[in-house]
Protein backbone atom coordinates (compact mmCIF):
# COMPACT_ATOMS: atom_id res chain seq x y z
CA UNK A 1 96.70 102.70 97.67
CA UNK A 2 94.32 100.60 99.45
CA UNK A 3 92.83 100.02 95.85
CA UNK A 4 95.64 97.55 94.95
CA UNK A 5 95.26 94.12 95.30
CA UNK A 6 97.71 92.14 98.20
CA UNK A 7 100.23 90.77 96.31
CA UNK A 8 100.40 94.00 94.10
CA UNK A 9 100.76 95.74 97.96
CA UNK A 10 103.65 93.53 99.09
CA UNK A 11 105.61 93.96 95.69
CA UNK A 12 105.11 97.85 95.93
CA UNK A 13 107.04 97.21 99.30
CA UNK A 14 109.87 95.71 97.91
CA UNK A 15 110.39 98.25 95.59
CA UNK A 16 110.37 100.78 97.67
CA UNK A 17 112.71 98.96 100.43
CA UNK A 18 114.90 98.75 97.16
CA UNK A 19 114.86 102.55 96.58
CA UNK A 20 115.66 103.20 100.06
CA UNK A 21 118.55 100.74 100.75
CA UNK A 22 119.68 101.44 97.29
CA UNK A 23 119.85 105.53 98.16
CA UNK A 24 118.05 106.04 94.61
CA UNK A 25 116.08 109.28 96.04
CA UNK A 26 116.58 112.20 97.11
CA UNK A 27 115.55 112.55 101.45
CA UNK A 28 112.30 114.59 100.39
CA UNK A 29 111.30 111.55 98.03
CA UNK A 30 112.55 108.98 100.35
CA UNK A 31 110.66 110.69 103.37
CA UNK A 32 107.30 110.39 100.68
CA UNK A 33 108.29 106.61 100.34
CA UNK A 34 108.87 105.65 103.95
CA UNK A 35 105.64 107.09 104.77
CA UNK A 36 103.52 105.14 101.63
CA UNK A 37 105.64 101.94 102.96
CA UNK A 38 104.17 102.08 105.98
CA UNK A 39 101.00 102.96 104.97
CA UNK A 40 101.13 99.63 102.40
CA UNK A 41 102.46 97.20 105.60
CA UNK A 42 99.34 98.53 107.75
CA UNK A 43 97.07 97.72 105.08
CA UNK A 44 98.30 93.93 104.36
CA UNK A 45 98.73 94.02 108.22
CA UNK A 46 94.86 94.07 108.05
CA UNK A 47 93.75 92.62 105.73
CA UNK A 48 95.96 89.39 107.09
CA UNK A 49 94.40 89.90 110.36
CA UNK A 50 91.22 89.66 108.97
CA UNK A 51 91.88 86.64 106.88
CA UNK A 52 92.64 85.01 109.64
CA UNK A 53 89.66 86.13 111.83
CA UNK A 54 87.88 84.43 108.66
CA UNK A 55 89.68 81.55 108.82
CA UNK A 56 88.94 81.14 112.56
CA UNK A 57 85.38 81.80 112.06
CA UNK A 58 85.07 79.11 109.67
CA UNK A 59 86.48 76.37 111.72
CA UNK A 60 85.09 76.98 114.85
CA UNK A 61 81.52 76.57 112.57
CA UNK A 62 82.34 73.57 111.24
CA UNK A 63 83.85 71.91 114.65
CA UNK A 64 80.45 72.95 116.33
């Protein structure tokens, strides 16, 4: 998964928050989903944190 792009990430998590509050699956299918949901939210999770390790980077250069 880590191949799709961020925003395609965080709308792959609102579908599947959709299939699970919506009880559209079966448990062995929503077990599968829960898992690749968390999965997704650790990857924007780090690619946020690292964004904003950029960001940080890049203003302390230009204050110095």
């Amino acid at each position: 998964m880590s191949e799709l792009k961020f925003e395609d990430k965080i709308k792959k998590i609102e579908e599947i928050a959709d299939k699970l509050d919506n009880n559209e699956i079966g448990i062995d299918e929503l077990l599968k989903q829960y898992e690749d949901g968390i999965k997704l939210v650790e990857e924007c999770r780090k690619y946020l944190d690292e964004a904003e390790q950029k960001i940080t980077d890049l203003s302390n250069r230009e204050s110095n």
